[in-house]
N, C-alpha and C. Protein backbone atom coordinates (compact mmCIF):
# COMPACT_ATOMS: atom_id res chain seq x y z
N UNK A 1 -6.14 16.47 -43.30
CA UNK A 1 -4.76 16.06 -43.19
C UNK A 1 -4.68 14.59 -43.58
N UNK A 2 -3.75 14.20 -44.27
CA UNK A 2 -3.37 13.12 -44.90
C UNK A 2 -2.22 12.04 -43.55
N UNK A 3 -2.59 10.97 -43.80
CA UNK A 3 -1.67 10.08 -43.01
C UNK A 3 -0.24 10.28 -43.79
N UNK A 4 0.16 10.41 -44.71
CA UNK A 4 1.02 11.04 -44.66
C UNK A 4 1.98 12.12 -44.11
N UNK A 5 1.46 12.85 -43.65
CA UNK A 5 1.52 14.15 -42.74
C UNK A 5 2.16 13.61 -41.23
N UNK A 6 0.80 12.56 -41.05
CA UNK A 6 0.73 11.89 -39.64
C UNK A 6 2.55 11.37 -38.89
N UNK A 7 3.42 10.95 -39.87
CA UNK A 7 4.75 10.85 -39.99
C UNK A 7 5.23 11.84 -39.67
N UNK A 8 5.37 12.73 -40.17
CA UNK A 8 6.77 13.70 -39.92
C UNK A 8 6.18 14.31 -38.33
N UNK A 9 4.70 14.36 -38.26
CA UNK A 9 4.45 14.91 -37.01
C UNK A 9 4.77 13.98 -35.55
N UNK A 10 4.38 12.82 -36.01
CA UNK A 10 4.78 12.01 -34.94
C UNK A 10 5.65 11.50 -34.48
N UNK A 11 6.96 11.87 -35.39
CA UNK A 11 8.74 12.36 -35.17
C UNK A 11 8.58 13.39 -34.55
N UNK A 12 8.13 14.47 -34.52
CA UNK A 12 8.18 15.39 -34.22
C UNK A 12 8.04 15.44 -33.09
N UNK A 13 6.99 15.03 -32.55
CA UNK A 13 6.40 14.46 -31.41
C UNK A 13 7.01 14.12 -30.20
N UNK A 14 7.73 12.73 -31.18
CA UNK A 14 8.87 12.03 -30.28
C UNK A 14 9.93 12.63 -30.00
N UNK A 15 10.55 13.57 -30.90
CA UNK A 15 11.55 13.76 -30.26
C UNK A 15 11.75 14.58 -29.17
N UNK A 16 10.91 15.82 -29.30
CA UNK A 16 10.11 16.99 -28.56
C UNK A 16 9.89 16.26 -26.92
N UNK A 17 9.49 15.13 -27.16
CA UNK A 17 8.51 14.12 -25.89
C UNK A 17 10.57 13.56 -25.54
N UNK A 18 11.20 13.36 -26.25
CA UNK A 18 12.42 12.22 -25.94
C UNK A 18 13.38 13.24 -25.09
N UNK A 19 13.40 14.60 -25.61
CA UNK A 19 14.22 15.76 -25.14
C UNK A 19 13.74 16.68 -24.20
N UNK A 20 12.21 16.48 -23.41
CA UNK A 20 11.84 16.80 -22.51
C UNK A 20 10.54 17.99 -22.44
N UNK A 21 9.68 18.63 -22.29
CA UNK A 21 8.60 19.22 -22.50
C UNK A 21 9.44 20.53 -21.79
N UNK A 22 10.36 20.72 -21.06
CA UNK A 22 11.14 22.17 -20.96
C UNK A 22 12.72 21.92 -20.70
N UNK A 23 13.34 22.32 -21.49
CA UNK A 23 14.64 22.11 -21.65
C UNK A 23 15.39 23.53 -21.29
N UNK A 24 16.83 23.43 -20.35
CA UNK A 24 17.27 24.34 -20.19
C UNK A 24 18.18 24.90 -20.58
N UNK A 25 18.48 25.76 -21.04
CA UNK A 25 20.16 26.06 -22.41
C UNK A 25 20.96 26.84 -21.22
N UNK A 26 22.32 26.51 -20.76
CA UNK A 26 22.89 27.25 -20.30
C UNK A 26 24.33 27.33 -20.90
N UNK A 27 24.44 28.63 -20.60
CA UNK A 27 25.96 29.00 -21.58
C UNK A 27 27.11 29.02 -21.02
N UNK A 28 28.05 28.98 -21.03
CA UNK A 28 29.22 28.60 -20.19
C UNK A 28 30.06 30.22 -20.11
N UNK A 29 31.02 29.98 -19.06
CA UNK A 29 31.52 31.30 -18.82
C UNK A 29 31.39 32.20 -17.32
N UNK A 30 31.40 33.29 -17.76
CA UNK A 30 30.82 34.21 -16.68
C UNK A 30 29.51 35.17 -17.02
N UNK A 31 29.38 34.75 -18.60
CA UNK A 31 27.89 35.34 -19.13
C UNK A 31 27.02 34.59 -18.65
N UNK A 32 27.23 33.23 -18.66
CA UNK A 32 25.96 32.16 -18.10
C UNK A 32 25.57 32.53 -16.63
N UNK A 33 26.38 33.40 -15.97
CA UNK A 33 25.82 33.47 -14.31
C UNK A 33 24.94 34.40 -14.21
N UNK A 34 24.67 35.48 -15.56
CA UNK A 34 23.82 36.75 -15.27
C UNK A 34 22.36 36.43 -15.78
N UNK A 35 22.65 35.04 -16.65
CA UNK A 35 21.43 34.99 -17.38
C UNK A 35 21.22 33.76 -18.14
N UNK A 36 20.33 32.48 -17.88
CA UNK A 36 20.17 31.22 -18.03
C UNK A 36 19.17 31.17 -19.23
N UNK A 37 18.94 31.04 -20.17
CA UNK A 37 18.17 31.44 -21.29
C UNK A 37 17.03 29.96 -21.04
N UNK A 38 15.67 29.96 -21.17
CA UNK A 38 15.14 28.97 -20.98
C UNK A 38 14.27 28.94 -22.10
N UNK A 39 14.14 27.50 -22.72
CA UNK A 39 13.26 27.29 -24.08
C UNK A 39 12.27 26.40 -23.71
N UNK A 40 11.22 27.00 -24.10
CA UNK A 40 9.95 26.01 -23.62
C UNK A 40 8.96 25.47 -25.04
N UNK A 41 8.96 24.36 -24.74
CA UNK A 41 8.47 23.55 -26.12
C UNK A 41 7.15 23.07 -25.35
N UNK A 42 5.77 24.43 -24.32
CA UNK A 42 4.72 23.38 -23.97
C UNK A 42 3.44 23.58 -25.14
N UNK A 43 2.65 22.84 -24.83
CA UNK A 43 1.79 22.57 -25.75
C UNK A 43 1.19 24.38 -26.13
N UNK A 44 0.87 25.11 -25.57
CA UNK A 44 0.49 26.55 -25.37
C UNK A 44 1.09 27.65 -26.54
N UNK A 45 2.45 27.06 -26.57
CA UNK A 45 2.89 28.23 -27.61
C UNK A 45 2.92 27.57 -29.09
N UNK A 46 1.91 26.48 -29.22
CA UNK A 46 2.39 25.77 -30.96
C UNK A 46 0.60 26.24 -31.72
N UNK A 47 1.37 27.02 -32.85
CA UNK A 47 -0.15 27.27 -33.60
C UNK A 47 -0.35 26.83 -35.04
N UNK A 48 0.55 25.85 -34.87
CA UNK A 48 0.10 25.67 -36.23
C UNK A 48 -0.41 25.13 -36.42
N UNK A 49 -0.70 24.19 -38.35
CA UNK A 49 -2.35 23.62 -38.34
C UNK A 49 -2.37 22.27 -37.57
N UNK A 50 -0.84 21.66 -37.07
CA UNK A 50 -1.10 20.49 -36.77
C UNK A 50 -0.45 20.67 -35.32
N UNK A 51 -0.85 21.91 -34.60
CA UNK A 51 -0.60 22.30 -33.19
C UNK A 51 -1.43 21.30 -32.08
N UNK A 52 -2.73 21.38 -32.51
CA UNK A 52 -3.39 20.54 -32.13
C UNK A 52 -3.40 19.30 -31.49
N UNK A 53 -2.80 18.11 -32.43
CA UNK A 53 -2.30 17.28 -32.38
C UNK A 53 -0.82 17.19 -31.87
N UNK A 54 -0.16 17.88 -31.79
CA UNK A 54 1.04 18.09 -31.01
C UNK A 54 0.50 18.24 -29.24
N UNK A 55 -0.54 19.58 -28.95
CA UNK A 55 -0.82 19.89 -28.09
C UNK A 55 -1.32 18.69 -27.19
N UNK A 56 -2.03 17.64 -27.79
CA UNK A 56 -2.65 16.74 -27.21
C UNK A 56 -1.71 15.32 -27.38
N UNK A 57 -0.78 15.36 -27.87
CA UNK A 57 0.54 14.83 -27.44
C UNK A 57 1.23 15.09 -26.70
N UNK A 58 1.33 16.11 -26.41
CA UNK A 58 2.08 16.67 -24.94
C UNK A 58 1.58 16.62 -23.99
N UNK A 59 0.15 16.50 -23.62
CA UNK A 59 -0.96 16.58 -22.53
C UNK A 59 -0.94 15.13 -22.23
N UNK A 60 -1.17 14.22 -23.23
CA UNK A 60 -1.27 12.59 -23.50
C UNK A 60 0.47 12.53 -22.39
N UNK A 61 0.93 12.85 -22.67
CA UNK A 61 2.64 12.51 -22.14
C UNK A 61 2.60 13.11 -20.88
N UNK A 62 2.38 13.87 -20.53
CA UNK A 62 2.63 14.68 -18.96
C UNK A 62 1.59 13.95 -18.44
N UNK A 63 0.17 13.71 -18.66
CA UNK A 63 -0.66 13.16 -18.36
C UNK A 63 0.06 11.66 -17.69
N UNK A 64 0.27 11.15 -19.04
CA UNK A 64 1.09 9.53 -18.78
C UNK A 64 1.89 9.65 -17.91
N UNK A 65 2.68 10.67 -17.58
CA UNK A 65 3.97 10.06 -16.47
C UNK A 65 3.12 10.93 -15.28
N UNK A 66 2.21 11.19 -15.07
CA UNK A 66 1.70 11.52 -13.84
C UNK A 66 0.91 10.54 -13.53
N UNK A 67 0.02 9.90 -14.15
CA UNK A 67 -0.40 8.31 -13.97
C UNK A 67 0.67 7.23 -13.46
N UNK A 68 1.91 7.30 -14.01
CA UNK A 68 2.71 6.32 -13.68
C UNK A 68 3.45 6.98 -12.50
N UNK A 69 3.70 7.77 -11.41
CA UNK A 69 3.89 8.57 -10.78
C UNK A 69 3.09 7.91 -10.06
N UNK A 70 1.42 8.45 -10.10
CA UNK A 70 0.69 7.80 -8.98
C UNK A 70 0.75 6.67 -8.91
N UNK A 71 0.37 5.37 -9.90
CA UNK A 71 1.20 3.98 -9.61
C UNK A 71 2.15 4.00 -8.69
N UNK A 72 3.30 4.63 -9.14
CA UNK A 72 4.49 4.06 -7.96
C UNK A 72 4.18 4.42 -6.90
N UNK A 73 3.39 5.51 -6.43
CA UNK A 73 3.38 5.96 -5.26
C UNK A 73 2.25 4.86 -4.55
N UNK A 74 1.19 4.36 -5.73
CA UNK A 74 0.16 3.44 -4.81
C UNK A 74 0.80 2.49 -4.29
N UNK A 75 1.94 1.95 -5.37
CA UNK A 75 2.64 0.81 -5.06
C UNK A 75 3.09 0.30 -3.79
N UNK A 76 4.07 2.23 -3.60
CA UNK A 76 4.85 2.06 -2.45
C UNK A 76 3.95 2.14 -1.24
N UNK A 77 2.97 2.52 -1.54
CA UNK A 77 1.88 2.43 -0.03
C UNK A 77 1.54 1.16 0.24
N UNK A 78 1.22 0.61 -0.83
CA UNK A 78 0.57 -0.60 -0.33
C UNK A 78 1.57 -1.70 -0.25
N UNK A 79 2.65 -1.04 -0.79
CA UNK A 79 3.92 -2.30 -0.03
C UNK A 79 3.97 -1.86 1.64
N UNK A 80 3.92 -0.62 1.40
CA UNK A 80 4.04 -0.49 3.13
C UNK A 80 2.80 -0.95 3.99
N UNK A 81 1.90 -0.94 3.76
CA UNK A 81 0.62 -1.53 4.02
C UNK A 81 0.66 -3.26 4.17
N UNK A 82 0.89 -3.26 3.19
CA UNK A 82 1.18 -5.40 3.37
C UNK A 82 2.17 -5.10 4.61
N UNK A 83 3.17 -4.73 4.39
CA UNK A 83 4.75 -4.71 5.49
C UNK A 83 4.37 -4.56 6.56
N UNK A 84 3.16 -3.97 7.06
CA UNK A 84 2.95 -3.53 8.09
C UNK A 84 2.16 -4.39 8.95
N UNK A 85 1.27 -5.03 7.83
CA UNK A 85 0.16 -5.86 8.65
C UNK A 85 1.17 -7.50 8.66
N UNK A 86 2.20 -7.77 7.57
CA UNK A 86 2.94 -8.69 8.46
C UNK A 86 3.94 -8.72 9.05
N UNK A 87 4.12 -7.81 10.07
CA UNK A 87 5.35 -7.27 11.02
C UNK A 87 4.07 -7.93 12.04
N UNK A 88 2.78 -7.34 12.01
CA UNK A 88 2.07 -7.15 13.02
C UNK A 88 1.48 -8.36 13.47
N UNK A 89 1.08 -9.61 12.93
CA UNK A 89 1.13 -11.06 12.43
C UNK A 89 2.10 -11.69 13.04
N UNK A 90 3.60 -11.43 12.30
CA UNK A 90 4.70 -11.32 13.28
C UNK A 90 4.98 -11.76 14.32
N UNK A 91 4.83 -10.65 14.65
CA UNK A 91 4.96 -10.00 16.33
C UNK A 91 3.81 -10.96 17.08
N UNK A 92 2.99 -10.70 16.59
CA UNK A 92 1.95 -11.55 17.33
C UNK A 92 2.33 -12.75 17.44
N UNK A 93 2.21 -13.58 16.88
CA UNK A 93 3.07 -14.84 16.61
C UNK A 93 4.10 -15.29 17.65
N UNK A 94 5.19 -14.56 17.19
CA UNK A 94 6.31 -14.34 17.94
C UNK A 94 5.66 -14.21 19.56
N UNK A 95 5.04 -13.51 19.91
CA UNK A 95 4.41 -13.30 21.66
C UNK A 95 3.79 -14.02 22.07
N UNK A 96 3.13 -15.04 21.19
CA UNK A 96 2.09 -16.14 21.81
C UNK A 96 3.04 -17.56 21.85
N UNK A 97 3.99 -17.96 21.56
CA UNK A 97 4.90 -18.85 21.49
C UNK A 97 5.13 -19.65 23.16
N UNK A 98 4.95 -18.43 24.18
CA UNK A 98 5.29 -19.44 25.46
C UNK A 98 4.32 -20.39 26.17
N UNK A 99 4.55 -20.83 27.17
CA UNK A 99 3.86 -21.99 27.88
C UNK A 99 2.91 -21.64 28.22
N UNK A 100 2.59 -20.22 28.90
CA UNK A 100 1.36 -19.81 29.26
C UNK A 100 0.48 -20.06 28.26
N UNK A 101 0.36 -19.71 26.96
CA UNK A 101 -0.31 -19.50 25.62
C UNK A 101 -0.86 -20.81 25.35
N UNK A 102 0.50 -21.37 25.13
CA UNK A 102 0.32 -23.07 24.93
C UNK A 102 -0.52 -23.98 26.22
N UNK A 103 -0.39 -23.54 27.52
CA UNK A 103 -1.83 -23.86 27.97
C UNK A 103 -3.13 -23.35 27.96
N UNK A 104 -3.04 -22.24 27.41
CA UNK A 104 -4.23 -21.42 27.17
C UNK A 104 -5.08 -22.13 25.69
N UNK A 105 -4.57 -22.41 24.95
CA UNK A 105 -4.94 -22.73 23.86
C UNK A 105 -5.01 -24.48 24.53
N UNK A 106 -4.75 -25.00 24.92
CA UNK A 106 -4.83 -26.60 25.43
C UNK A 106 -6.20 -26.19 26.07
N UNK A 107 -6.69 -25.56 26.97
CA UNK A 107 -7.22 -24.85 27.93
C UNK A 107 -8.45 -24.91 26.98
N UNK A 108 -8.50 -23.79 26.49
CA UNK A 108 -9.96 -23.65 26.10
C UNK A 108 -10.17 -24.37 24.74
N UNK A 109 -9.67 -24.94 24.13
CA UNK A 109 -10.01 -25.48 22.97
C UNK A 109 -9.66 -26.90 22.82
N UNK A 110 -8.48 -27.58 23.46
CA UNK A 110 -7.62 -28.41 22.92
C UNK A 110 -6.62 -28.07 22.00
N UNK A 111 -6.13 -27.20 21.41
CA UNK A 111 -5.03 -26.98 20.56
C UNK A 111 -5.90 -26.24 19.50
N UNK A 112 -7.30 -26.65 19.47
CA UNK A 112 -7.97 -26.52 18.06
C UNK A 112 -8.18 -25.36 17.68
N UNK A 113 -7.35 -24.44 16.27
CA UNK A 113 -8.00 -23.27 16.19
C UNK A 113 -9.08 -23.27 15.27
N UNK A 114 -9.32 -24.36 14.48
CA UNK A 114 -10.59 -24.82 14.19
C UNK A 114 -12.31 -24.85 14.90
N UNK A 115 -11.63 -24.63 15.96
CA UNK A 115 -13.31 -24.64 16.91
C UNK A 115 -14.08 -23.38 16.46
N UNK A 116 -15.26 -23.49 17.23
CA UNK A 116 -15.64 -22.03 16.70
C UNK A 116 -15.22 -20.75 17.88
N UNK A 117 -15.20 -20.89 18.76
CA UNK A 117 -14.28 -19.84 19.15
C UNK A 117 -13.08 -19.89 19.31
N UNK A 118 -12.27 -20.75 18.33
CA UNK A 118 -11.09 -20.48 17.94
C UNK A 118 -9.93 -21.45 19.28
N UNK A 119 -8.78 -20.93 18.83
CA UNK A 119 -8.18 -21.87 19.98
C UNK A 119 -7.84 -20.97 21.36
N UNK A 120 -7.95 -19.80 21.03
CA UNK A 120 -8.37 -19.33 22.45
C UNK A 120 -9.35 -18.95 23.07
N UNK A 121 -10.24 -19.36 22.85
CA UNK A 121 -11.82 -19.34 23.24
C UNK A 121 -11.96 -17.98 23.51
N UNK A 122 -12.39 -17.40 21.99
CA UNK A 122 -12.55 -15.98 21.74
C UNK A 122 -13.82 -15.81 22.17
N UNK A 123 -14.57 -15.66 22.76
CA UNK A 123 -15.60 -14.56 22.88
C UNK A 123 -16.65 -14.28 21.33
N UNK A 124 -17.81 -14.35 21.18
CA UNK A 124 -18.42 -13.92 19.90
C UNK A 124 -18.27 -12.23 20.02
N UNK A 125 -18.63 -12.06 21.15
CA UNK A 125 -18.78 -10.30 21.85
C UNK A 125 -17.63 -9.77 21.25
N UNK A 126 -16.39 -10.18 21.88
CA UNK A 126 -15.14 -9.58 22.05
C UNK A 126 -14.94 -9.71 20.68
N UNK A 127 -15.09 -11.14 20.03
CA UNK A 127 -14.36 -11.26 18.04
C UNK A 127 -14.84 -9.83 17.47
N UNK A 128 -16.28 -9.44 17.71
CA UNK A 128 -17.02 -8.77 16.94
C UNK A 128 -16.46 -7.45 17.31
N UNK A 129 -16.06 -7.17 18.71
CA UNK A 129 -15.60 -5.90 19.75
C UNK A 129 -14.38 -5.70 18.76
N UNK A 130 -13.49 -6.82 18.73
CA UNK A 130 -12.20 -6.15 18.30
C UNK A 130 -12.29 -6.42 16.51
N UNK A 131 -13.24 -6.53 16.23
CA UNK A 131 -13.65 -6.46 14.62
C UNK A 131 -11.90 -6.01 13.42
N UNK A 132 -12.26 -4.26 14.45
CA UNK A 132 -11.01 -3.29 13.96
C UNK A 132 -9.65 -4.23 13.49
N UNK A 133 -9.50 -5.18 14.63
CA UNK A 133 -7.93 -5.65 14.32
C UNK A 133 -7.55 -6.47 13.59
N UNK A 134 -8.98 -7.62 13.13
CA UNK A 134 -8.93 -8.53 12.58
C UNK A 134 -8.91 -8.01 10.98
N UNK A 135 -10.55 -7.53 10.65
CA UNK A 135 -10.93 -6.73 9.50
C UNK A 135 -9.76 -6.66 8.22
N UNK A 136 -9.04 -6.01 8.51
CA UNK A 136 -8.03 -5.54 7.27
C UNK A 136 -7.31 -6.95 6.93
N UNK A 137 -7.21 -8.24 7.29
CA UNK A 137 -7.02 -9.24 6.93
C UNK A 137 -7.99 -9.95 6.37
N UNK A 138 -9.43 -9.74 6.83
CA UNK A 138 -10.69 -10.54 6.02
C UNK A 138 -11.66 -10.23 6.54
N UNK A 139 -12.43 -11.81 6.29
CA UNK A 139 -13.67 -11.38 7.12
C UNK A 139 -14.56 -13.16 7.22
N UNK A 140 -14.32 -12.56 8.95
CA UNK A 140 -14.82 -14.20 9.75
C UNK A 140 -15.90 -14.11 10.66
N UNK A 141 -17.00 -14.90 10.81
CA UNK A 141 -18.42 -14.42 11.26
C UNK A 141 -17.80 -15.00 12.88
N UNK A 142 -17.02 -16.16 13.19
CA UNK A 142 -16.56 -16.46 14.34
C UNK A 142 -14.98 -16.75 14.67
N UNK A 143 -14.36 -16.82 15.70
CA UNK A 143 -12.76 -16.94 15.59
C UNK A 143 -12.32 -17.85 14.72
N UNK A 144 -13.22 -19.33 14.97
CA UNK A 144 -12.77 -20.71 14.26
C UNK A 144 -12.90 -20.38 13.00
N UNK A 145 -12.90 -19.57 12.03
CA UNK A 145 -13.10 -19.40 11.06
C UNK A 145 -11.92 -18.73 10.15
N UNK A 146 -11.06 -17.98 10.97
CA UNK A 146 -9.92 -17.15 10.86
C UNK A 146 -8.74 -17.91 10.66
N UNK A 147 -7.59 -17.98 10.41
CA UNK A 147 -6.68 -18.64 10.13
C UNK A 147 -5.95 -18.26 11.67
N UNK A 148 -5.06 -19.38 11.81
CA UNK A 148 -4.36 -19.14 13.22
C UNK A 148 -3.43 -18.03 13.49
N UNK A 149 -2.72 -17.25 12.34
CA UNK A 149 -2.24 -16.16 12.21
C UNK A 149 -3.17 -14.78 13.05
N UNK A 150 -4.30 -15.05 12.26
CA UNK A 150 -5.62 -13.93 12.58
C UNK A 150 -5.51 -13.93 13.61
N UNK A 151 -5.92 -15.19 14.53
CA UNK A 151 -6.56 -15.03 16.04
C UNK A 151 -5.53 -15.26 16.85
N UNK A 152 -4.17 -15.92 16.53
CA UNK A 152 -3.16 -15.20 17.44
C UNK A 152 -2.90 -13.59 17.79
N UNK A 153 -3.31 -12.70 16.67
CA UNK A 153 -3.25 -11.53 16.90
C UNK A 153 -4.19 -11.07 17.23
N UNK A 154 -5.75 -11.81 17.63
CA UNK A 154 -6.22 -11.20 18.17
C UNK A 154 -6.22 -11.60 19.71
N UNK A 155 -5.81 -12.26 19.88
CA UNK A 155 -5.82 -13.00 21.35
C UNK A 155 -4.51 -12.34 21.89
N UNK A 156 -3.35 -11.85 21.49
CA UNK A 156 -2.16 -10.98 21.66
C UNK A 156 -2.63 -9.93 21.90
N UNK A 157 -3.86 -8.86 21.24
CA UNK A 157 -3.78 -7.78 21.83
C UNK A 157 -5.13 -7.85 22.56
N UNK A 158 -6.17 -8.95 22.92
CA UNK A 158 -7.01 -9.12 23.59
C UNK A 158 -6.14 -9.37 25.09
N UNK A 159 -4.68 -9.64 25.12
CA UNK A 159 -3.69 -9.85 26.18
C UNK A 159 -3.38 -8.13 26.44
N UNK A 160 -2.95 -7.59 25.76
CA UNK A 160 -2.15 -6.41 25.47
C UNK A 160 -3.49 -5.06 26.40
N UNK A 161 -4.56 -5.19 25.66
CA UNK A 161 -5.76 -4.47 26.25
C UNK A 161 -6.00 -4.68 27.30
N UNK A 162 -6.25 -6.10 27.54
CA UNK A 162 -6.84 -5.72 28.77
C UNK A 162 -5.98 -6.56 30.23
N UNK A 163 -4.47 -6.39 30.04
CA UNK A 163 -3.53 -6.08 30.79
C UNK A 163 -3.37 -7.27 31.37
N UNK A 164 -2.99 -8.49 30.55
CA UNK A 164 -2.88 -9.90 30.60
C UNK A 164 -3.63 -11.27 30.88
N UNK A 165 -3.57 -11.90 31.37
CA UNK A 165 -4.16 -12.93 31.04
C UNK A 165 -5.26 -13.27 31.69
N UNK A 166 -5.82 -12.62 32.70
CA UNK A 166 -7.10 -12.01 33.13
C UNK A 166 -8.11 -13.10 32.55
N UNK A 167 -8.27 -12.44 31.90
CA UNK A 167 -9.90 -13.03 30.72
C UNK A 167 -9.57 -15.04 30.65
N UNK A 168 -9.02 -15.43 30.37
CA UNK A 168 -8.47 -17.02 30.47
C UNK A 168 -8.43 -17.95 31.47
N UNK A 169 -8.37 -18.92 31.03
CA UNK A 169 -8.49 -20.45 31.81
C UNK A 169 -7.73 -19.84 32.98
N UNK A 170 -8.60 -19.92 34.47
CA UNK A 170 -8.30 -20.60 35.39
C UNK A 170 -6.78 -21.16 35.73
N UNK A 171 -7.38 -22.49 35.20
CA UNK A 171 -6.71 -23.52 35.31
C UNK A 171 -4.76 -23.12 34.73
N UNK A 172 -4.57 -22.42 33.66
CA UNK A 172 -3.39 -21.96 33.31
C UNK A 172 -3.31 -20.32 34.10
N UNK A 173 -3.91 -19.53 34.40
CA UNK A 173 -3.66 -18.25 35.12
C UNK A 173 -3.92 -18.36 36.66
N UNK A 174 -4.35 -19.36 37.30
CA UNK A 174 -3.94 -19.07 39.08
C UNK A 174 -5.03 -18.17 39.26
N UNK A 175 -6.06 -17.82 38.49
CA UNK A 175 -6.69 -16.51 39.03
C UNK A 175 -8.07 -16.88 38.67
């Protein structure tokens, strides 16, 4: 086959690909309700010599928009995925804001979430224990290492688990 050829087929192609891989003819009336006539242009019924190349144009195309299909769908997961882990950041955030916290963090660190167990004097045990919560944000061998986002949320549900402020300074919990 000549590149010449390659032209009229790859109109062909396009337009076949532009007007849809099954198109539906319906007739108007009260004949159209007994019987919907359907024309199918898939790769399966073309035999001629340059079927071939049609066939694997049509496969190439259904193929392609099922690739771009899964894209959007990865997309939309992993937008929901980011969305999720900063709602959860968030929230955390948002819960560690009061006075108790703010002496807790005075308490065991000085303010510093720079230290190495962080500004709420995380535990190496417990950082490593609650691995799970931190994890999907990174990866820190000790609290001080985490950004203050991180270990507010982990010190929020190190609150949340084990049923408040228990585990902490004395000196700010009365206990």
């Amino acid at each position: 086959m000549h590149r010449r050829h390659l032209i009229p087929i790859s109109l062909a192609v396009a337009g076949i690909m532009s007007l849809s891989v099954v198109a539906t003819v319906a007739t108007q009336g009260d004949a159209a309700a007994s019987s919907t006539p359907v024309i199918t242009a898939s790769a399966q019924h073309i035999s001629s010599p340059t079927g071939s190349a049609l066939k694997r144009a049509v496969r190439g195309r259904v193929v392609h928009a099922q690739r771009a299909h899964d894209i959007h769908a990865l997309e939309a997961l992993e937008t929901a995925v980011v969305t999720s882990k900063l709602k959860a950041l968030v929230t955390a955030h948002n819960a560690v804001q009061g006075p108790m916290w703010s002496c807790i963090r005075i308490a065991e660190s000085g303010g510093n979430y720079g230290d190495t167990s962080g500004a709420y004097g995380i535990l190496i045990s417990s950082w490593d224990a609650y691995a799970s919560v931190w994890e999907p944000y990174g990866s820190w061998s000790v609290p001080g290492e985490a950004p203050p986002a991180v270990q507010d949320l982990v010190a929020y549900t190190l609150y949340q688990v084990g049923g408040g402020f228990g585990g902490w300074n004395d000196r700010c919990t009365g206990t």
